[in-house]
Protein backbone atom coordinates (compact mmCIF):
# COMPACT_ATOMS: atom_id res chain seq x y z
CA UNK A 1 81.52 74.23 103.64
CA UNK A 2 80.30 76.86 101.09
CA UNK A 3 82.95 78.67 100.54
CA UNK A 4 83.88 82.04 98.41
CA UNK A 5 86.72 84.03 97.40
CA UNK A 6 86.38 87.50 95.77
CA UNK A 7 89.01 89.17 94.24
CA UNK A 8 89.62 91.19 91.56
CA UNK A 9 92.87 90.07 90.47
CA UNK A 10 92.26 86.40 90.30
CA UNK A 11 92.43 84.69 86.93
CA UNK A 12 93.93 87.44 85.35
CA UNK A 13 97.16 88.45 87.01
CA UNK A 14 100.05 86.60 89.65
CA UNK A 15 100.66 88.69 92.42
CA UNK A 16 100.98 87.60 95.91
CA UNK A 17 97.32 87.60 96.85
CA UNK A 18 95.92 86.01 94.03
CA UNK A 19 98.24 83.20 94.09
CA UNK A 20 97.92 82.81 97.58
CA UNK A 21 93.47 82.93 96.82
CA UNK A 22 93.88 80.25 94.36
CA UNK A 23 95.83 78.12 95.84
CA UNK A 24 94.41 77.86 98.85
CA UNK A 25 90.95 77.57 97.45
CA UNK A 26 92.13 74.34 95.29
CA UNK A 27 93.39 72.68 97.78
CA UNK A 28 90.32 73.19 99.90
CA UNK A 29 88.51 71.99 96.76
CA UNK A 30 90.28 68.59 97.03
CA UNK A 31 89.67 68.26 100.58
CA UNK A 32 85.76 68.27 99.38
CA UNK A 33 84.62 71.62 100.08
CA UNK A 34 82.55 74.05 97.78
CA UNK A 35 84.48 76.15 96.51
CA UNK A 36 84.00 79.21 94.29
CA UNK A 37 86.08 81.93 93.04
CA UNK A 38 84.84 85.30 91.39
CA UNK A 39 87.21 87.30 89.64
CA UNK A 40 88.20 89.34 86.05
CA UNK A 41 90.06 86.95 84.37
CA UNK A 42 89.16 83.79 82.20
CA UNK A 43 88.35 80.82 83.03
CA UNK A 44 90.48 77.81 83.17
CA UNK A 45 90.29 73.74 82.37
CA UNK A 46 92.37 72.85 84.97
CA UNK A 47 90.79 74.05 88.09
CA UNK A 48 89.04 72.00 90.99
CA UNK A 49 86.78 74.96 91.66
CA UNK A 50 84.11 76.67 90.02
CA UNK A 51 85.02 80.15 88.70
CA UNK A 52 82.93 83.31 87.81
CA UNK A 53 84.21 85.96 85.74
CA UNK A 54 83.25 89.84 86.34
CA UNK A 55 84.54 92.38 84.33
CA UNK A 56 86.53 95.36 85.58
CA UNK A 57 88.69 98.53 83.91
CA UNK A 58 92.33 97.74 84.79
CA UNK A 59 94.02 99.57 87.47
CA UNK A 60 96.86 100.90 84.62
CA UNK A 61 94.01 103.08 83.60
CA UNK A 62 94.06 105.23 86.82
CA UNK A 63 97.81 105.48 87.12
CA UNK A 64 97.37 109.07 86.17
CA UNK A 65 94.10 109.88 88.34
CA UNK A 66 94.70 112.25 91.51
CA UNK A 67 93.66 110.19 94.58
CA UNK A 68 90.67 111.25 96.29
CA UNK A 69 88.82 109.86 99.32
CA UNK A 70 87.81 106.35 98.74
CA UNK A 71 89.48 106.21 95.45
CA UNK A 72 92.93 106.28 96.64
CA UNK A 73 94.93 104.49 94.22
CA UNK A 74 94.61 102.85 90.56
CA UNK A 75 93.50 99.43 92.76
CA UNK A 76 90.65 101.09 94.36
CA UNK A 77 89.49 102.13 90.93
CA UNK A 78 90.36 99.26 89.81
CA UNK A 79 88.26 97.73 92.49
CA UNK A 80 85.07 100.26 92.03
CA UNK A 81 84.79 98.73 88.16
CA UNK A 82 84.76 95.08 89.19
CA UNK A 83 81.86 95.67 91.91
CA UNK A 84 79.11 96.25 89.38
CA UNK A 85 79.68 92.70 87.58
CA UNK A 86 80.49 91.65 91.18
CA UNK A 87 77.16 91.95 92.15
CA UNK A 88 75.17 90.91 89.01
CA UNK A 89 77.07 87.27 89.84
CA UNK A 90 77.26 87.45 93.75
CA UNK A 91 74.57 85.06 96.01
CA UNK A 92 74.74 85.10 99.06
CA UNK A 93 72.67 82.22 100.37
CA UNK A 94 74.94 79.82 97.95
CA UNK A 95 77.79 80.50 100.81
CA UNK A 96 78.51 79.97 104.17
CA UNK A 97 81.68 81.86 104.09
CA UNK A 98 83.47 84.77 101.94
CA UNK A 99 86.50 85.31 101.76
CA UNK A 100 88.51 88.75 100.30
CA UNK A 101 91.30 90.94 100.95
CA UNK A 102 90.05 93.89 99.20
CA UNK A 103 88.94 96.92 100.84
CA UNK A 104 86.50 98.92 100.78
CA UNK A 105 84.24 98.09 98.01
CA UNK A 106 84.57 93.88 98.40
CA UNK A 107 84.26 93.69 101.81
CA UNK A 108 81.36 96.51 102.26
CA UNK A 109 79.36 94.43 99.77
CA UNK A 110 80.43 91.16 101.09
CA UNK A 111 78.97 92.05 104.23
CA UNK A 112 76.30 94.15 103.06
CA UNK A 113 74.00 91.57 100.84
CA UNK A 114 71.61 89.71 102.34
CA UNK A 115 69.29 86.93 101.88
CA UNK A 116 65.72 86.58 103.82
CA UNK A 117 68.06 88.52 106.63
CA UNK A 118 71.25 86.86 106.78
CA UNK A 119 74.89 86.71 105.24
CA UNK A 120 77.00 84.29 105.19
CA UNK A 121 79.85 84.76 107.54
CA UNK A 122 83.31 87.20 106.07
CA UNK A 123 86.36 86.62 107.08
CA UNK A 124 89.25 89.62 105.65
CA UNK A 125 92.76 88.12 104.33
CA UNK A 126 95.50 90.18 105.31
CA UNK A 127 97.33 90.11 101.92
CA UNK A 128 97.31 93.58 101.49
CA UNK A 129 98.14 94.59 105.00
CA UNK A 130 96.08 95.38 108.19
CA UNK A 131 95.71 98.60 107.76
CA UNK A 132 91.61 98.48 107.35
CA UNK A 133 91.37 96.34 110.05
CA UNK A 134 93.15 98.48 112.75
CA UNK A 135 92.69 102.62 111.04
CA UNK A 136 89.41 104.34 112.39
CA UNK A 137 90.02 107.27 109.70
CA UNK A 138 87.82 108.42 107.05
CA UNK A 139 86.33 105.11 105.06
CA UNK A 140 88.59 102.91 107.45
CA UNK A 141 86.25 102.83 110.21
CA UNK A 142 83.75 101.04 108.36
CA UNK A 143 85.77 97.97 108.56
CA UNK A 144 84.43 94.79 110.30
CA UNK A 145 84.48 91.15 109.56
CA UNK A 146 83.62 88.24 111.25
CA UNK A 147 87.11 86.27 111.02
CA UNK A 148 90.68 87.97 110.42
CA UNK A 149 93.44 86.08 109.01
CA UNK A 150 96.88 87.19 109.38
CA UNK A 151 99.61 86.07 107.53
CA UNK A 152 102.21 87.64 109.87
CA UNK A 153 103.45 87.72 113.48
CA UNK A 154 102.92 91.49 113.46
CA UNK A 155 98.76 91.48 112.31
CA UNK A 156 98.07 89.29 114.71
CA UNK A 157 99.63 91.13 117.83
CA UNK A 158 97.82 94.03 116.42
CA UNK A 159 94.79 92.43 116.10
CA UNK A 160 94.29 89.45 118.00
CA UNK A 161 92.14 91.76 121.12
CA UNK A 162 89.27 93.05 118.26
CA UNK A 163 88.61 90.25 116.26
CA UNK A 164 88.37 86.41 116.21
CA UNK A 165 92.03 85.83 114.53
CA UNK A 166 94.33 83.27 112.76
CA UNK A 167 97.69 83.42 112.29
CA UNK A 168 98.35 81.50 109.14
CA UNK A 169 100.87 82.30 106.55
CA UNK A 170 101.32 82.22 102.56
CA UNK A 171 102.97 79.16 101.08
CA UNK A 172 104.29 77.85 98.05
CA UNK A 173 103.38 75.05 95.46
CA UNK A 174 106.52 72.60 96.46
CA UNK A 175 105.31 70.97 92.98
CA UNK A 176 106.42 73.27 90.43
CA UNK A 177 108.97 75.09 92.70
CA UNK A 178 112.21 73.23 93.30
CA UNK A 179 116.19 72.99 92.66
CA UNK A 180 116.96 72.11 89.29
CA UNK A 181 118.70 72.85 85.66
CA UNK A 182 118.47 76.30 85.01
CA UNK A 183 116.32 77.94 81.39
CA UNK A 184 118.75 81.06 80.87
CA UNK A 185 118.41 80.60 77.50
CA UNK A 186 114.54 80.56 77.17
CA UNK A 187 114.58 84.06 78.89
CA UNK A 188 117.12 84.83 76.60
CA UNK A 189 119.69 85.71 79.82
CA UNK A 190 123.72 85.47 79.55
CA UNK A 191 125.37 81.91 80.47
CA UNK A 192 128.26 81.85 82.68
CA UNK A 193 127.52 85.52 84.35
CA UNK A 194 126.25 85.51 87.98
CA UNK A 195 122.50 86.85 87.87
CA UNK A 196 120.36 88.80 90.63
CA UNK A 197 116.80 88.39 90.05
CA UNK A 198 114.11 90.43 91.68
CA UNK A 199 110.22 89.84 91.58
CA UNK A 200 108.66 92.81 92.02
CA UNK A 201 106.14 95.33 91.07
CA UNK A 202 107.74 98.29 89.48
CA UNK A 203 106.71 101.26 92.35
CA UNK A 204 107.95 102.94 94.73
CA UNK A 205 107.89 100.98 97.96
CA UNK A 206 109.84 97.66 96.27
CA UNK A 207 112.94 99.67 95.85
CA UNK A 208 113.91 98.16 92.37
CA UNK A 209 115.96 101.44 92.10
CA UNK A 210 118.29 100.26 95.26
CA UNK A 211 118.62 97.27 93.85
CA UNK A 212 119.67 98.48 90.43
CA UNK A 213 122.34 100.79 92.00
CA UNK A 214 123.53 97.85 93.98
CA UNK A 215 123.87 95.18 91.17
CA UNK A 216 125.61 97.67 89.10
CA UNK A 217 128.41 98.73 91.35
CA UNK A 218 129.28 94.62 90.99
CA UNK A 219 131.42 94.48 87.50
CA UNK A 220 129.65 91.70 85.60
CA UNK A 221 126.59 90.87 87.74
CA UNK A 222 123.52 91.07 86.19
CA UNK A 223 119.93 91.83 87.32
CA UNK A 224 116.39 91.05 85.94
CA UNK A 225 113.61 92.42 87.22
CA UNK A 226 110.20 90.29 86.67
CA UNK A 227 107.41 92.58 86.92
CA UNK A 228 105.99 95.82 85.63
CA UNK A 229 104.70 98.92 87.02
CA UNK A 230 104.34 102.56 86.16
CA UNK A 231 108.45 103.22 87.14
CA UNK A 232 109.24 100.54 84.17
CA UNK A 233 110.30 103.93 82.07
CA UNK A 234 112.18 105.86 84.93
CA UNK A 235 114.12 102.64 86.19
CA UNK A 236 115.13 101.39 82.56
CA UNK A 237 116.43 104.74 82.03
CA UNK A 238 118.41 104.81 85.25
CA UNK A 239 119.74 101.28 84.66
CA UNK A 240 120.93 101.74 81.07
CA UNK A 241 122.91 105.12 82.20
CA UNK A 242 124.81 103.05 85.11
CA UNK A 243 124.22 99.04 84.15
CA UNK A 244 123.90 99.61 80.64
CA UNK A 245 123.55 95.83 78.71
CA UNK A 246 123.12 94.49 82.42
CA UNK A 247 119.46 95.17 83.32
CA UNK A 248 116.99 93.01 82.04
CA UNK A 249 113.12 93.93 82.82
CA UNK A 250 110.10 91.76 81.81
CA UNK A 251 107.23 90.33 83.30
CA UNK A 252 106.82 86.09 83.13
CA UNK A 253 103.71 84.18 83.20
CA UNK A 254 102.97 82.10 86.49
CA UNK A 255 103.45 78.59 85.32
CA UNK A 256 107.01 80.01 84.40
CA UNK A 257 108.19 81.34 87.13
CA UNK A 258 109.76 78.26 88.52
CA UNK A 259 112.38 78.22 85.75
CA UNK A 260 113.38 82.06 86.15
CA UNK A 261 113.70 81.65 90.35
CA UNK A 262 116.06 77.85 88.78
CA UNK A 263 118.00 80.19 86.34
CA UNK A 264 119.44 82.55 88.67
CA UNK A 265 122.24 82.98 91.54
CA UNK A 266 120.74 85.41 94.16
CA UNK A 267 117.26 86.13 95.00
CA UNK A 268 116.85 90.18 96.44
CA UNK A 269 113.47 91.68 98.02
CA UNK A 270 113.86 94.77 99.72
CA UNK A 271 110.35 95.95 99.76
CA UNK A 272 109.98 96.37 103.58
CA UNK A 273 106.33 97.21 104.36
CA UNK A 274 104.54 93.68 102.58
CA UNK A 275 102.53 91.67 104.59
CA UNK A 276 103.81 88.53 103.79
CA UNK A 277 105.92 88.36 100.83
CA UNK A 278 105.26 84.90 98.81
CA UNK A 279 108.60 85.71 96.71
CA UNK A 280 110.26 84.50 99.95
CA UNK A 281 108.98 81.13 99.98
CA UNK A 282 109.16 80.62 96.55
CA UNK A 283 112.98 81.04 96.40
CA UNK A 284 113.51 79.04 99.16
CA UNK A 285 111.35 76.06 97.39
CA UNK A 286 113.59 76.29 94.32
CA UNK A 287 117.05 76.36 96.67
CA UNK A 288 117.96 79.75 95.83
CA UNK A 289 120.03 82.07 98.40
CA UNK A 290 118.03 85.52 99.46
CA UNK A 291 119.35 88.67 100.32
CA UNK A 292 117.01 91.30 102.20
CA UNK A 293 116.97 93.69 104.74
CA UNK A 294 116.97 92.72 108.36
CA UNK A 295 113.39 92.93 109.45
CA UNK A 296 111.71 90.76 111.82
CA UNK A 297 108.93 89.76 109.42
CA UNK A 298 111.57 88.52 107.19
CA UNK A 299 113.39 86.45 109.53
CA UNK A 300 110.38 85.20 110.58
CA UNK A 301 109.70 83.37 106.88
CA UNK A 302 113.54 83.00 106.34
CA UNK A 303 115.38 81.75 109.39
CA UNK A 304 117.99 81.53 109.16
CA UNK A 305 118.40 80.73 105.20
CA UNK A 306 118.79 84.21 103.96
CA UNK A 307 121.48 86.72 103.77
CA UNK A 308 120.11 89.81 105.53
CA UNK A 309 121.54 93.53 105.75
CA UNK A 310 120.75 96.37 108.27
CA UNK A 311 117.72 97.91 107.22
CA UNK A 312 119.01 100.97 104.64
CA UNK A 313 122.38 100.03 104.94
CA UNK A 314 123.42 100.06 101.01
CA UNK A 315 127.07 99.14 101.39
CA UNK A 316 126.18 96.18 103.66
CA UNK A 317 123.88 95.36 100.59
CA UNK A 318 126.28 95.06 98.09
CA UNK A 319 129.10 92.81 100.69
CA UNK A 320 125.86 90.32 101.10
CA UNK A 321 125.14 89.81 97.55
CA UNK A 322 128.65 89.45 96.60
CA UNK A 323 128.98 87.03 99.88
CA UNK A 324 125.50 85.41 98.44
CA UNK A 325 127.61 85.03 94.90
CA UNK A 326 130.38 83.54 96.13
CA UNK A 327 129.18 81.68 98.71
CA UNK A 328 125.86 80.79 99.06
CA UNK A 329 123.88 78.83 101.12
CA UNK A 330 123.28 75.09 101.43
CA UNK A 331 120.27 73.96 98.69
CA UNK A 332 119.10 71.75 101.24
CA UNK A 333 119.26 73.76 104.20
CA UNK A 334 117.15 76.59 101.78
CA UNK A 335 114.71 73.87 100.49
CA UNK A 336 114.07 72.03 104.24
CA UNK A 337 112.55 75.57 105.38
CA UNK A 338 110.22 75.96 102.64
CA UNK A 339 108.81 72.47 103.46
CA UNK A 340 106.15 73.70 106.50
CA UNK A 341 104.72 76.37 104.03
CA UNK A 342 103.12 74.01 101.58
CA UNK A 343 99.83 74.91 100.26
CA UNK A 344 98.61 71.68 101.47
CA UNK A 345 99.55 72.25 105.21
CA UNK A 346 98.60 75.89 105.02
CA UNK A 347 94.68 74.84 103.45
CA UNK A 348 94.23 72.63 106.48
CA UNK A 349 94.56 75.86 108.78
CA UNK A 350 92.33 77.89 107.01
CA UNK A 351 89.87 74.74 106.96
CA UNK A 352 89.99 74.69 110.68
CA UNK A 353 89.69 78.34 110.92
CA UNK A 354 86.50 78.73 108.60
CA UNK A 355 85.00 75.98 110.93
CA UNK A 356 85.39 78.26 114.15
CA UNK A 357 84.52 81.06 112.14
CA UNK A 358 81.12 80.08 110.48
CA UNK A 359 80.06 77.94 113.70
CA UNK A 360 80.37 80.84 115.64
CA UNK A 361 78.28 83.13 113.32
CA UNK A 362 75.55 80.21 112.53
CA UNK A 363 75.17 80.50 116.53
CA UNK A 364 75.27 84.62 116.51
CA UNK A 365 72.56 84.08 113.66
CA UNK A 366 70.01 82.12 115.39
């Protein structure tokens, strides 16, 4: 197969979606497929793929922007700017199948361009959520794709009646993340204090500030927070004023990230609304104990391997993470459920769903 993913992200940041894009599409590069990626950041010497670079204007440049129809957020700005160079690079009849999880601009295009009549068949990644797939309001109800992935239990129940569906989840890189010695000191982090890391983007719906007000009622404990966001001001203010010297905030390139999830105690996510949540996966891989709230979506990545409170329930926070301190669980109990979301066993689903998908549209085609 002939296969694209478009995103603007990829290349240039680490979030959940672009890791999750590359990954997959290298390991479907090994298996011997075709595989391209466009996106905004630079190109690299060790990647089985070929890459394409268009430009875009950052989404930190429409933090401040009122949202307006279409342009709802800094990403869909964001997303407007790459769609130009987008389509100086895009070709359709060098694909049999795109890939994105960006909407609207990506996947109106994707599905728009031609060539002597036909498209190759789209399939939509539900990275960022469902929400295109399943809202008929305003720009919503434009949505359509030939192939839906869904990376949780809960997308494909919704979904699984309207379009031709996978359920396939994110994975991790079983490689790079795994138990071992911790790099406190390269991150320039205390010794011999327990340490709560989160991995987050710094907004609202993460709840970085629960997690700071949690961490600091625990005398000693300290937290870092890996990731940046337009709260970085407002939460460094409220941690020095109730944490002060305990709060550590910076963001860490991807190849390092395996030595910061190795240098801590506890992993915490309490972001409840993400569609998948690769953080989960990759602290399991390295052996590290998670604390969350109890949602089904989490259990259903965690087992029974993480420490999990009542959803909202701040005191019943704090007793897990100390619990998670003091006693956490089993390395090898963490690490055996991370094993069935490797990257290579998670490739060979999307493989066999790309097959069904672009069969089925060659056929509608001619």
């Amino acid at each position: 197969m002939r296969i694209l993913f478009a995103l603007p992200g990829l290349h240039r940041v680490s979030r959940g979606a672009e890791v999750a894009f590359m990954a997959v599409a290298s390991e479907l590069a090994r298996l011997g497929h075709e595989v391209t990626l466009i996106g905004s950041g630079d190109c690299r010497s060790d990647i089985p793929y070929r890459y394409l670079r268009a430009p875009l204007i950052p989404r930190e440049r429409f933090e401040r922007i009122p949202s307006l129809p279409v342009f709802r957020s800094e990403t869909a700005w964001e997303e407007a700017t790459f769609l130009a160079g987008f389509l100086k690079i895009y070709r359709p009849q060098q694909y049999d199948v795109t890939l994105t999880c960006s909407y609207p601009f990506l996947n109106w295009a994707l599905r728009a361009r031609k060539f002597k009549g036909t498209r190759p068949a789209h399939v939509f990644v539900t990275q960022n959520g469902d929400w295109p797939a399943r809202s008929q309001r305003s720009e919503f109800r434009y949505f359509d794709c030939d192939g839906l992935i869904c990376i949780n239990p809960d997308y494909y129940r919704h979904n699984q009646s309207r379009y031709e569906v996978a359920l396939i989840p994110n994975g991790v890189d079983l490689t790079k993340f795994h138990p071992g010695a911790d790099s406190r000191a390269q991150f320039c982090l205390p010794s011999g204090v327990p340490i709560v890391l989160m991995v987050s983007a710094l907004i609202e719906s993460k709840m970085v500030e629960t997690g700071i007000r949690a961490v600091s009622s625990m005398s000693d404990v300290h937290l870092v927070v890996a990731g940046d966001g337009p709260l970085r001001e407002q939460l460094r203010a409220k941690a020095e004023a109730i944490m002060p010297g305990r709060y550590h905030n910076f963001t860490v390139a991807a190849d390092r990230m395996p030595e910061l999830y190795r240098s801590v105690n506890v992993f915490l996510h309490l972001s409840r609304d993400e569609s998948f949540g690769n953080v989960f996966v990759e602290a399991m891989a390295s052996g590290v104990t998670t604390v969350a709230w109890d949602l089904e979506r989490t259990r259903w990545i965690t087992g029974e391997t993480a420490m999990l409170s009542p959803d909202g329930d701040e005191a019943a926070l704090i007793g897990q993470l100390i619990e998670a301190i003091e006693h956490p669980k089993s390395k090898d109990v963490i690490t055996r459920r991370a094993l069935q979301f490797s990257w290579t066993s998670i490739a060979q689903q999307y493989r066999e769903f790309l097959n069904v998908v672009t069969g089925k549209h060659m056929g509608v085609d001619e």
